[in-house]
N, C-alpha and C. Protein backbone atom coordinates (compact mmCIF):
# COMPACT_ATOMS: atom_id res chain seq x y z
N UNK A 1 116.40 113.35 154.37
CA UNK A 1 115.83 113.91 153.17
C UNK A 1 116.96 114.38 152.26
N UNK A 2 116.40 114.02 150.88
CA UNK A 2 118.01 114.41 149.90
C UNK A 2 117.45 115.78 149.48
N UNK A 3 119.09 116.27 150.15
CA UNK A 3 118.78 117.81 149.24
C UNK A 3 118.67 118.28 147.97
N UNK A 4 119.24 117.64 147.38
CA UNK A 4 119.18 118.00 145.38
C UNK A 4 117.59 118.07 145.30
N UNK A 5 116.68 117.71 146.03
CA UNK A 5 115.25 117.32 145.48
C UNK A 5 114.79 119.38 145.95
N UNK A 6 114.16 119.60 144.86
CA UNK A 6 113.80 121.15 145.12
C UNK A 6 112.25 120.61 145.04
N UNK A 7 111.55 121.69 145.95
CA UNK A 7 109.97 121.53 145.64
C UNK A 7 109.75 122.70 144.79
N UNK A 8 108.80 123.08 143.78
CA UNK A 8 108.53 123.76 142.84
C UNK A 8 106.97 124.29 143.73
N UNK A 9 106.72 125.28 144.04
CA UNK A 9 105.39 126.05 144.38
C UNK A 9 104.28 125.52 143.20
N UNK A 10 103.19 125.54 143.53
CA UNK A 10 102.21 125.13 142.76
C UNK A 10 102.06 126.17 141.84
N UNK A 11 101.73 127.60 142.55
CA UNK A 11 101.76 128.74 141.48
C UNK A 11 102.58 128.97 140.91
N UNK A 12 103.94 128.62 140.68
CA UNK A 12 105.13 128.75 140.07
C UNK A 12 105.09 127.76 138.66
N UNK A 13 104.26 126.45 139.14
CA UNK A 13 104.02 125.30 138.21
C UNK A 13 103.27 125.92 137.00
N UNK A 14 102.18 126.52 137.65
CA UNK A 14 101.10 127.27 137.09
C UNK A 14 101.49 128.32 136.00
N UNK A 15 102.39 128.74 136.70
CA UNK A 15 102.57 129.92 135.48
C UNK A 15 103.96 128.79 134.46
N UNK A 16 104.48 128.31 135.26
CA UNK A 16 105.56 127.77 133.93
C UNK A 16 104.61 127.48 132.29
N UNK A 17 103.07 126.70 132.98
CA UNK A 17 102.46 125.99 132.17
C UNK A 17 101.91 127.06 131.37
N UNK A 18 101.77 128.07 132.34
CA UNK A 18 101.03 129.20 131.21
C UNK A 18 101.78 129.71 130.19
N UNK A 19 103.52 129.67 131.15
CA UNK A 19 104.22 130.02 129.72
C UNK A 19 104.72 129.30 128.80
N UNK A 20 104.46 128.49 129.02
CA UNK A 20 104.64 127.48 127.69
C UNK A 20 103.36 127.06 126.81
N UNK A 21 101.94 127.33 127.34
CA UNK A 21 101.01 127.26 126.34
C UNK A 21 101.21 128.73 125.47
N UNK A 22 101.71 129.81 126.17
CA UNK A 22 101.93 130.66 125.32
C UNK A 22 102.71 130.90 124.58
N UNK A 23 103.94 130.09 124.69
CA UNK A 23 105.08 130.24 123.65
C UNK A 23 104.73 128.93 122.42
N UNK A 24 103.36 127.74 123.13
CA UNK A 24 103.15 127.31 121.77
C UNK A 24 102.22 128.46 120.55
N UNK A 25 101.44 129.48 121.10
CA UNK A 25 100.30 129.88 120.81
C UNK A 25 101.42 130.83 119.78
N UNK A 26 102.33 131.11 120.28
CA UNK A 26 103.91 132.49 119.42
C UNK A 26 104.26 131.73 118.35
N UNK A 27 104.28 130.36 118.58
CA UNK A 27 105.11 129.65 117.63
C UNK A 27 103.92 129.11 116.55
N UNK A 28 102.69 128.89 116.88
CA UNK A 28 101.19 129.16 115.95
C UNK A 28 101.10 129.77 115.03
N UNK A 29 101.08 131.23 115.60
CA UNK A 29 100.40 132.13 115.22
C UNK A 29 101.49 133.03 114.06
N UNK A 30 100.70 133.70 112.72
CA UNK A 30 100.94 134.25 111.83
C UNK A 30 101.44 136.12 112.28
N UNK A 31 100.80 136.29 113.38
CA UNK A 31 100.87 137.41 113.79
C UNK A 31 99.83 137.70 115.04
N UNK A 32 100.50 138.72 116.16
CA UNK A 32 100.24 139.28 116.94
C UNK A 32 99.99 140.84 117.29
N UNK A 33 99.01 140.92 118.11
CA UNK A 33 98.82 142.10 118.20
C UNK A 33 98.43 142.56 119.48
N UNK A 34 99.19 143.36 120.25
CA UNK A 34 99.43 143.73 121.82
C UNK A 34 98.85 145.14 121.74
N UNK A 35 97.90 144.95 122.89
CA UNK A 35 96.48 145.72 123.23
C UNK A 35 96.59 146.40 124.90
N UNK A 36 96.34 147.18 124.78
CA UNK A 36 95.89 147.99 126.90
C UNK A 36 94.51 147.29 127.00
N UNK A 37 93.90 146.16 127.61
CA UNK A 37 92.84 146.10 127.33
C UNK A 37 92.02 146.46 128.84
N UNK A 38 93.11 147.83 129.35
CA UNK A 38 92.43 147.93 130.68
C UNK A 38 90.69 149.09 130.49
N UNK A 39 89.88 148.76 131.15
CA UNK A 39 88.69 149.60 130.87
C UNK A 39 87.81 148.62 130.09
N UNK A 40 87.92 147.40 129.72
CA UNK A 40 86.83 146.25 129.14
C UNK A 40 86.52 146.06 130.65
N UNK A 41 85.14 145.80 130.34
CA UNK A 41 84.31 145.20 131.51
C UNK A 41 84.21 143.64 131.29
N UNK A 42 84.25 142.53 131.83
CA UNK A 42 84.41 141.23 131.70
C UNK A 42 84.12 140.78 130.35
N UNK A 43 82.49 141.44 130.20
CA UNK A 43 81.72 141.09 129.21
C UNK A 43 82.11 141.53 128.06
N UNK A 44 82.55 142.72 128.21
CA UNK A 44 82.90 143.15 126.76
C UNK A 44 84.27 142.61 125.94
N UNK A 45 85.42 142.18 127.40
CA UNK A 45 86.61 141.19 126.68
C UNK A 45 85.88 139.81 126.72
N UNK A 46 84.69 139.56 127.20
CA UNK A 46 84.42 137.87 126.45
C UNK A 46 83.80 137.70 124.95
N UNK A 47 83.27 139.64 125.13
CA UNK A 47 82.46 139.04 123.76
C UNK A 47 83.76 139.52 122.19
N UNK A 48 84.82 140.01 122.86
CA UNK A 48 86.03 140.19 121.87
C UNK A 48 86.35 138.99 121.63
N UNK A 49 86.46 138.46 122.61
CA UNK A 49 87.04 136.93 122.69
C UNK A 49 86.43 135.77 121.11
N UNK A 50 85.29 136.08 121.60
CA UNK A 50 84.60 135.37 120.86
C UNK A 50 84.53 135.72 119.61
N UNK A 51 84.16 136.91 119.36
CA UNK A 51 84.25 137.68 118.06
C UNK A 51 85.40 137.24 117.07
N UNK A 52 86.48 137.30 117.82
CA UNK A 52 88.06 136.94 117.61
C UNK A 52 87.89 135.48 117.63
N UNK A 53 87.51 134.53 118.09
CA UNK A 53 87.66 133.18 117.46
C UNK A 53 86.95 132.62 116.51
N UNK A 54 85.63 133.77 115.81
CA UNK A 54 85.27 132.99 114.28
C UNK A 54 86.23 133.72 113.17
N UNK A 55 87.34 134.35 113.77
CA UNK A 55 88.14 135.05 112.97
C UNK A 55 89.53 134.04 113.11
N UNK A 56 89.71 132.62 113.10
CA UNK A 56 90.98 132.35 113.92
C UNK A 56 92.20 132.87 114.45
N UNK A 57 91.08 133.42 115.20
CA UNK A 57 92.48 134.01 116.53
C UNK A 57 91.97 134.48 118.25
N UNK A 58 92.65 134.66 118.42
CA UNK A 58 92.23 134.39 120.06
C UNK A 58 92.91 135.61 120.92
N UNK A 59 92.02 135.83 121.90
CA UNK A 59 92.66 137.14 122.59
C UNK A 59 93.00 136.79 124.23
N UNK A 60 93.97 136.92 124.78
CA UNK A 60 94.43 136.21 126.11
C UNK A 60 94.97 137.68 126.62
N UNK A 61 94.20 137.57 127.86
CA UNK A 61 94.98 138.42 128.76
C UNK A 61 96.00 138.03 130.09
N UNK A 62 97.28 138.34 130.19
CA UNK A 62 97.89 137.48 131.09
C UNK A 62 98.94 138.46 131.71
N UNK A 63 100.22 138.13 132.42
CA UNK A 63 100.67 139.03 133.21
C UNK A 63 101.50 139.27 132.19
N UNK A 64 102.43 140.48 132.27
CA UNK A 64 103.36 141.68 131.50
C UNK A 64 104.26 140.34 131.27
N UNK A 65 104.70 139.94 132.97
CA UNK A 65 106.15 139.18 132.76
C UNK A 65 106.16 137.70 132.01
N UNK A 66 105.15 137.31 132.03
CA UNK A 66 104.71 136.26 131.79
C UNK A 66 105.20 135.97 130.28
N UNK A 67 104.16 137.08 129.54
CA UNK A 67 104.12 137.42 128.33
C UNK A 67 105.45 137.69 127.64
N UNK A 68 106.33 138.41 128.43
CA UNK A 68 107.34 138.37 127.99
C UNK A 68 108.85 137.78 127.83
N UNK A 69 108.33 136.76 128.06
CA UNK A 69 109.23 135.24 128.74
C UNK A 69 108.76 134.91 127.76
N UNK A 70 107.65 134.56 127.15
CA UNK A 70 106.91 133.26 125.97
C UNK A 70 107.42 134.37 124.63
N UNK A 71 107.87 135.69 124.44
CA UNK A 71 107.85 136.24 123.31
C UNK A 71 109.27 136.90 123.69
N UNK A 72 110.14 135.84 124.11
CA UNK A 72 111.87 136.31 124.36
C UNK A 72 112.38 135.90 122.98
N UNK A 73 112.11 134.83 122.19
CA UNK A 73 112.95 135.29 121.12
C UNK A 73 112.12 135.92 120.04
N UNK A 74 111.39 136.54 120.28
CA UNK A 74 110.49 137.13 119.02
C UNK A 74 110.91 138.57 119.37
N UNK A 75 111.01 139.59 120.76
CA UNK A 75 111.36 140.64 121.08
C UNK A 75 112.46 140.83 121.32
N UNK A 76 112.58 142.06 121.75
CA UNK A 76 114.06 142.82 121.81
C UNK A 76 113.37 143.58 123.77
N UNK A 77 113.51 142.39 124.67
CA UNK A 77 112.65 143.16 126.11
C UNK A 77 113.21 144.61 126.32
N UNK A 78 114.16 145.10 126.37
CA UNK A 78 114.92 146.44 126.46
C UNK A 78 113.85 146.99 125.51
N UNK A 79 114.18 146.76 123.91
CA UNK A 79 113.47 147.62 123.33
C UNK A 79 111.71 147.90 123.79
N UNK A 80 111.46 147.11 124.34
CA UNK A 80 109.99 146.89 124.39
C UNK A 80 109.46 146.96 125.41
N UNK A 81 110.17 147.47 126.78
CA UNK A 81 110.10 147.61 127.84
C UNK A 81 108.89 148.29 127.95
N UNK A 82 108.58 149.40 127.60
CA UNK A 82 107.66 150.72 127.76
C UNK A 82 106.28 150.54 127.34
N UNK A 83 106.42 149.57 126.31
CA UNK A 83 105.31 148.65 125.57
C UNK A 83 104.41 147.83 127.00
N UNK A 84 105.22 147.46 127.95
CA UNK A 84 104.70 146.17 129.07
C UNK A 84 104.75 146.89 130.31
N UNK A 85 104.24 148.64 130.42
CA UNK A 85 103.83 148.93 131.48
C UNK A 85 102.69 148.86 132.36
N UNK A 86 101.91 148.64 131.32
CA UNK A 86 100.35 148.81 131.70
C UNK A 86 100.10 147.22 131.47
N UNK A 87 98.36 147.03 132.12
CA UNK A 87 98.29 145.44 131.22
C UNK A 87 98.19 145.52 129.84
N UNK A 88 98.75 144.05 129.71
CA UNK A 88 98.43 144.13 128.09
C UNK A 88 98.06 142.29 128.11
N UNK A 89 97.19 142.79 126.65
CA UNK A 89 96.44 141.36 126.34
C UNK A 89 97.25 140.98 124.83
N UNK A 90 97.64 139.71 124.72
CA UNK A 90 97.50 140.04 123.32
C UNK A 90 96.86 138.58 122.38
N UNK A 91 96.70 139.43 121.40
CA UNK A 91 96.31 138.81 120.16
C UNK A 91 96.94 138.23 119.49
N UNK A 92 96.61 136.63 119.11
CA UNK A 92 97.27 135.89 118.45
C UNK A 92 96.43 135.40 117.31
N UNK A 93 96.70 135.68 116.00
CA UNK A 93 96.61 135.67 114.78
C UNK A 93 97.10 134.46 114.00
N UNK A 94 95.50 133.42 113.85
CA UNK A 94 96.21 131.65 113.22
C UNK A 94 96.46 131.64 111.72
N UNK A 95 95.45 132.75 110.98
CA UNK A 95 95.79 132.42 109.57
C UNK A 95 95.76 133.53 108.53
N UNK A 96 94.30 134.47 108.09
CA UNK A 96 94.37 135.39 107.52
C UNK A 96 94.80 136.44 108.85
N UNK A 97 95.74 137.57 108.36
CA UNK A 97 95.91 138.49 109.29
C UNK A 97 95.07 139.71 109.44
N UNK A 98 94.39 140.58 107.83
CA UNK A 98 93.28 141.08 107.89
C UNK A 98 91.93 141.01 108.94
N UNK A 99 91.40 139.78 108.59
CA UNK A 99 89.85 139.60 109.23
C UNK A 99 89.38 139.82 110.90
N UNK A 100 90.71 138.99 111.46
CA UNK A 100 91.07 139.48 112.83
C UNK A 100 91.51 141.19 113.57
N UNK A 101 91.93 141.70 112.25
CA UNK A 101 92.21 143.49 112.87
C UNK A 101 91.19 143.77 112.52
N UNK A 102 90.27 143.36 111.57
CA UNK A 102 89.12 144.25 111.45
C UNK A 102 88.12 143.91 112.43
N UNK A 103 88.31 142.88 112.93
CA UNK A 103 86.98 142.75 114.13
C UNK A 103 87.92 143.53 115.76
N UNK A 104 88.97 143.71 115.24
CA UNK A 104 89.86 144.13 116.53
C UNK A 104 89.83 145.96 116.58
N UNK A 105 89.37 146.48 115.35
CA UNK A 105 89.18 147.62 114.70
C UNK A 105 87.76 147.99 114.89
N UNK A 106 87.05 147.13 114.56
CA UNK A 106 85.53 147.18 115.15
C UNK A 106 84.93 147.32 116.25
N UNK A 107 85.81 146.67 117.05
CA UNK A 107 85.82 147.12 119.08
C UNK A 107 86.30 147.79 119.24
N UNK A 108 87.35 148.36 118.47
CA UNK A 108 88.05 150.02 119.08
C UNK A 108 87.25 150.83 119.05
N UNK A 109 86.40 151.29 117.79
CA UNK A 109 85.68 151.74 117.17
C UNK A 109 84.07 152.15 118.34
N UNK A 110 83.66 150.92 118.37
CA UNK A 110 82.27 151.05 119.12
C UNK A 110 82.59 151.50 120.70
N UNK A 111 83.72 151.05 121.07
CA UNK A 111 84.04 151.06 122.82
C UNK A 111 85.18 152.16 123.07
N UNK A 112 86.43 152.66 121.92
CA UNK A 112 86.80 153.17 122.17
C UNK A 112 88.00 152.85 123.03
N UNK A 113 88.28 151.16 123.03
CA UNK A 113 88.66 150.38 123.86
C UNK A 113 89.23 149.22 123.07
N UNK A 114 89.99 148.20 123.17
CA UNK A 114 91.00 148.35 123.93
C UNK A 114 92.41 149.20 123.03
N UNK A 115 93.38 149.52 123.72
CA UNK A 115 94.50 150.46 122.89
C UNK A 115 95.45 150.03 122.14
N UNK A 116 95.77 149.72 121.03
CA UNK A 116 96.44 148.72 120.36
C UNK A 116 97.56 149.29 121.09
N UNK A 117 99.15 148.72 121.18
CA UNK A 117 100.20 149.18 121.50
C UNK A 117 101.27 149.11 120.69
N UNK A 118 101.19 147.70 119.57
CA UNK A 118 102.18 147.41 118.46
C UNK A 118 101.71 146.01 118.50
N UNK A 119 102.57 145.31 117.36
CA UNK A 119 102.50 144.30 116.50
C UNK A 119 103.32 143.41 115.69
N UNK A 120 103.33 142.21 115.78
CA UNK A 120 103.99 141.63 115.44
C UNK A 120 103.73 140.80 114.58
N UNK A 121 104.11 140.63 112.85
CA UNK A 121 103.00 140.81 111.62
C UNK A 121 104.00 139.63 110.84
N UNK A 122 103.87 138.66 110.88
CA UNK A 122 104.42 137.69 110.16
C UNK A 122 106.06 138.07 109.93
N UNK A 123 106.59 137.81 111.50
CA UNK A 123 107.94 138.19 112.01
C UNK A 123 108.54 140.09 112.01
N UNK A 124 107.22 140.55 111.77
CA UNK A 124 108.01 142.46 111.37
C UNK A 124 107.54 142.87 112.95
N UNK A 125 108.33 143.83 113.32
CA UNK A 125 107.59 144.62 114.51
C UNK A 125 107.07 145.81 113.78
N UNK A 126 105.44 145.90 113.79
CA UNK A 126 104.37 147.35 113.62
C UNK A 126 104.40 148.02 114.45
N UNK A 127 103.91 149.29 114.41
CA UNK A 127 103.13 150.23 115.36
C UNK A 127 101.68 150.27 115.88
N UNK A 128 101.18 150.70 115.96
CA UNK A 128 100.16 150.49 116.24
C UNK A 128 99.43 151.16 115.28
N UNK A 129 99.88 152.26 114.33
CA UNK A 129 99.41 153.31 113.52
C UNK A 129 99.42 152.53 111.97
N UNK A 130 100.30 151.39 111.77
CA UNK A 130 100.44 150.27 111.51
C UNK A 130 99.62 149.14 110.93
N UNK A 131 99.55 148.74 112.68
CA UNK A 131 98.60 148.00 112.47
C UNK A 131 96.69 148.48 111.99
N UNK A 132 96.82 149.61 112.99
CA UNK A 132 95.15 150.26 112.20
C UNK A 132 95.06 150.45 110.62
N UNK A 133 96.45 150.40 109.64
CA UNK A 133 96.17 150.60 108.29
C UNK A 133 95.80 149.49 107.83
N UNK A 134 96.26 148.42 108.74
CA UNK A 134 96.09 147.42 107.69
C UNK A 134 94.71 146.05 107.89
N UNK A 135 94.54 146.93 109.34
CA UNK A 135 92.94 146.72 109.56
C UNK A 135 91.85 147.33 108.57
N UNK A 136 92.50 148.31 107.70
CA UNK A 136 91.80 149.04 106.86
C UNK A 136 91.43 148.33 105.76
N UNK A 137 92.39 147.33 105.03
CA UNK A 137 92.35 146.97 104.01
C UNK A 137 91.14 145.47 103.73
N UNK A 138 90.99 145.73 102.84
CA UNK A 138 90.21 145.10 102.32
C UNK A 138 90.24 143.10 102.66
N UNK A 139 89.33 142.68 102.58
CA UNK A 139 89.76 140.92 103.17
C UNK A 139 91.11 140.17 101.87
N UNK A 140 90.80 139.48 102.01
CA UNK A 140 92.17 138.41 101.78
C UNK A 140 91.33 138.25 100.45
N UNK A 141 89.95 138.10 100.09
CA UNK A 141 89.57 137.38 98.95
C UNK A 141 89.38 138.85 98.01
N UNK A 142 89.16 139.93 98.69
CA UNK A 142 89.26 140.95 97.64
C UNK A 142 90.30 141.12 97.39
N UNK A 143 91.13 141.28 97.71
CA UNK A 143 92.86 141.70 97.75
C UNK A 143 93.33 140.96 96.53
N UNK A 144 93.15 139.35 96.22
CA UNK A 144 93.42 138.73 95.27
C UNK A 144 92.68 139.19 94.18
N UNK A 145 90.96 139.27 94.37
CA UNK A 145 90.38 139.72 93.12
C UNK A 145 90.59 141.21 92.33
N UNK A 146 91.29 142.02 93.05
CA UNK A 146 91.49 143.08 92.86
C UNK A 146 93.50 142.98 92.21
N UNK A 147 94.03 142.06 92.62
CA UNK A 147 95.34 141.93 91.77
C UNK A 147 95.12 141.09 90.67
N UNK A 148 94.22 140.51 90.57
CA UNK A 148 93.74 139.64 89.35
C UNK A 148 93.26 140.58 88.17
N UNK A 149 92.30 141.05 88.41
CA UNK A 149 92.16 141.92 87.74
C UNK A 149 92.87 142.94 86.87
N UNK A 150 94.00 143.29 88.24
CA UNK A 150 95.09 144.47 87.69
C UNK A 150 96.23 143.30 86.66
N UNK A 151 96.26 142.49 86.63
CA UNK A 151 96.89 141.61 85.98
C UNK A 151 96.35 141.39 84.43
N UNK A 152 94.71 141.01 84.42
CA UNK A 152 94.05 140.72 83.43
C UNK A 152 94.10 142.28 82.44
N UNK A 153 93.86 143.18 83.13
CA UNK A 153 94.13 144.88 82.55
C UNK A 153 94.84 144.63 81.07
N UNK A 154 96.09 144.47 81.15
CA UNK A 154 96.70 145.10 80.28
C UNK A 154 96.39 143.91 79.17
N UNK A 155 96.37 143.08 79.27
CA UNK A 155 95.68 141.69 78.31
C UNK A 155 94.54 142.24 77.73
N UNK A 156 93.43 142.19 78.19
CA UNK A 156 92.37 142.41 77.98
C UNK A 156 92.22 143.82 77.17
N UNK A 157 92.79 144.64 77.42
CA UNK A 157 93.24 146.05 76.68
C UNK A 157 93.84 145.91 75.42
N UNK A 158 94.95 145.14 74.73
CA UNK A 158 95.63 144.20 73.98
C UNK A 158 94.61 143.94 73.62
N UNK A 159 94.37 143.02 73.76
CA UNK A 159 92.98 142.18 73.15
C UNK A 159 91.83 142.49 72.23
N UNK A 160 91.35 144.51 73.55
CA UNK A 160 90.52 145.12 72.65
C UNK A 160 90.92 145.75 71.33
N UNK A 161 92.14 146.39 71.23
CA UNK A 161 93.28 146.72 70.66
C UNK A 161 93.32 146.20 69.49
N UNK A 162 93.72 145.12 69.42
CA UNK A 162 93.54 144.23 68.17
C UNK A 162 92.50 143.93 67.76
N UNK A 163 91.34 143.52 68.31
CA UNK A 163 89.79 143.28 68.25
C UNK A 163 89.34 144.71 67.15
N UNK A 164 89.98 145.52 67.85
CA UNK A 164 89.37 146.66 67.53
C UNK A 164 89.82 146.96 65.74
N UNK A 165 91.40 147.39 65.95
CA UNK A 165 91.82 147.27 64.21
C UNK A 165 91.36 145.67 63.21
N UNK A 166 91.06 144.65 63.47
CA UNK A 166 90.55 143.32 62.69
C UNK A 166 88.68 144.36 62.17
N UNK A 167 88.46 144.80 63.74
CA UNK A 167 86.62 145.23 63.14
C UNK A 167 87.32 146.26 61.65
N UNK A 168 87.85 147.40 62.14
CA UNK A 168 88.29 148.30 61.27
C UNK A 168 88.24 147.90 60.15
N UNK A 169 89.27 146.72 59.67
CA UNK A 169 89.56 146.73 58.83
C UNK A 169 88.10 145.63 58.05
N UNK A 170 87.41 144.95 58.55
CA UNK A 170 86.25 144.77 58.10
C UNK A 170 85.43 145.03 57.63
N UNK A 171 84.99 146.47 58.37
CA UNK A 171 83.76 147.55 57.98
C UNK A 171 84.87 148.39 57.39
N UNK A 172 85.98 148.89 57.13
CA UNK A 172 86.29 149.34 55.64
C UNK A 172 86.56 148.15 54.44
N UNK A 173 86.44 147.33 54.86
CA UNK A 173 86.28 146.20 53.01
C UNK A 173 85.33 146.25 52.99
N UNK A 174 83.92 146.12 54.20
CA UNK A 174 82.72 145.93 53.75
C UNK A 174 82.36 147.25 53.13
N UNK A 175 82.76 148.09 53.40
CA UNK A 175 82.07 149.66 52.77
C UNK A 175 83.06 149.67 51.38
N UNK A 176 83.86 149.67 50.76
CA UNK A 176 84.60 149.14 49.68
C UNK A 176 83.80 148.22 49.06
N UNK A 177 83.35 146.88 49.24
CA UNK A 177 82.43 146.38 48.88
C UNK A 177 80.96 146.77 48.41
N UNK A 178 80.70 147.29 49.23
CA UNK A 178 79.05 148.40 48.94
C UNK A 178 79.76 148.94 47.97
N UNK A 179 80.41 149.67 48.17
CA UNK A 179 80.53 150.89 47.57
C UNK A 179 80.73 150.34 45.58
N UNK A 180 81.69 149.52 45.22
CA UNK A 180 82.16 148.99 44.54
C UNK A 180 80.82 148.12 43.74
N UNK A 181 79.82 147.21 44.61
CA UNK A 181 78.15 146.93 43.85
C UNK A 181 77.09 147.84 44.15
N UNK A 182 77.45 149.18 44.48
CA UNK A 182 76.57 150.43 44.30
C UNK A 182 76.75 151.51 43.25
């Protein structure tokens, strides 16, 4: 038998594969968000689950070390050590980053559950204090209609502005006029 030939454990296979579907899911995703999701009862992380995929994004719970092998060049592991004591699940975020914290904000909320821990927000590291603000904010389509607006403001103000001195000066020729065949 040739020695160079190594056998690889099946569960060893297993997790390689896991960590590499997860370092495609890092290299996906717009942003992440790392959760304690200990204290969900099966049901209640399936129905997050789900909740979280008409939001495109997806919630995976997997081992500390695992996780932190697929998010080696995105972290600083030293720095983040303290972060991967407990389990943690996390959240991977495909497109708007809003819609997904707010349904992730919405289960904190009713269950009290699971514990955000920090975040990782279109390459920034958050907090977790952070991330709950910006679960706060408004969706992606108000956000635009509401800078649109603040844009149209000062135009539209202008606009009345001038609108306004053209009337002026109208209804004083027209009253000049009266006045002048009265």
């Amino acid at each position: 038998m040739d020695n160079t030939t190594v056998k690889i454990s099946q569960n060893r296979q297993k997790k390689e594969q896991l960590v590499a579907e997860l370092q495609e899911k890092v290299k996906k995703s717009t942003g992440m968000v790392f959760a304690n999701y200990q204290g969900l009862t099966h049901q209640q992380l399936e129905n997050l689950k789900k909740n979280l995929k008409k939001t495109e994004s997806e919630f995976v719970a997997v081992k500390n070390t695992l996780l932190q092998i697929a998010l080696k060049d995105k972290i600083d592991k030293e720095a983040t050590k303290e972060y991967f004591e407990q389990p943690t699940g996390a959240m991977f975020i495909y497109n708007d980053i809003v819609n997904p914290l707010k349904e992730l904000s919405k289960t904190i909320k009713e269950l009290k559950m699971p514990v955000i821990k920090f975040g990782i927000l279109e390459g920034k590291f958050v907090t977790d204090k952070e991330v709950t603000k910006i679960a706060s904010l408004p969706p992606l389509p108000v956000l635009r209609a509401q800078l649109l607006g603040q844009m149209q403001a000062p135009i539209s103000g202008l606009h009345r502005a001038l609108r306004w001195n053209l009337q002026s000066l109208v209804m004083t020729l027209n009253a000049v006029k009266d006045k002048k065949t009265a």
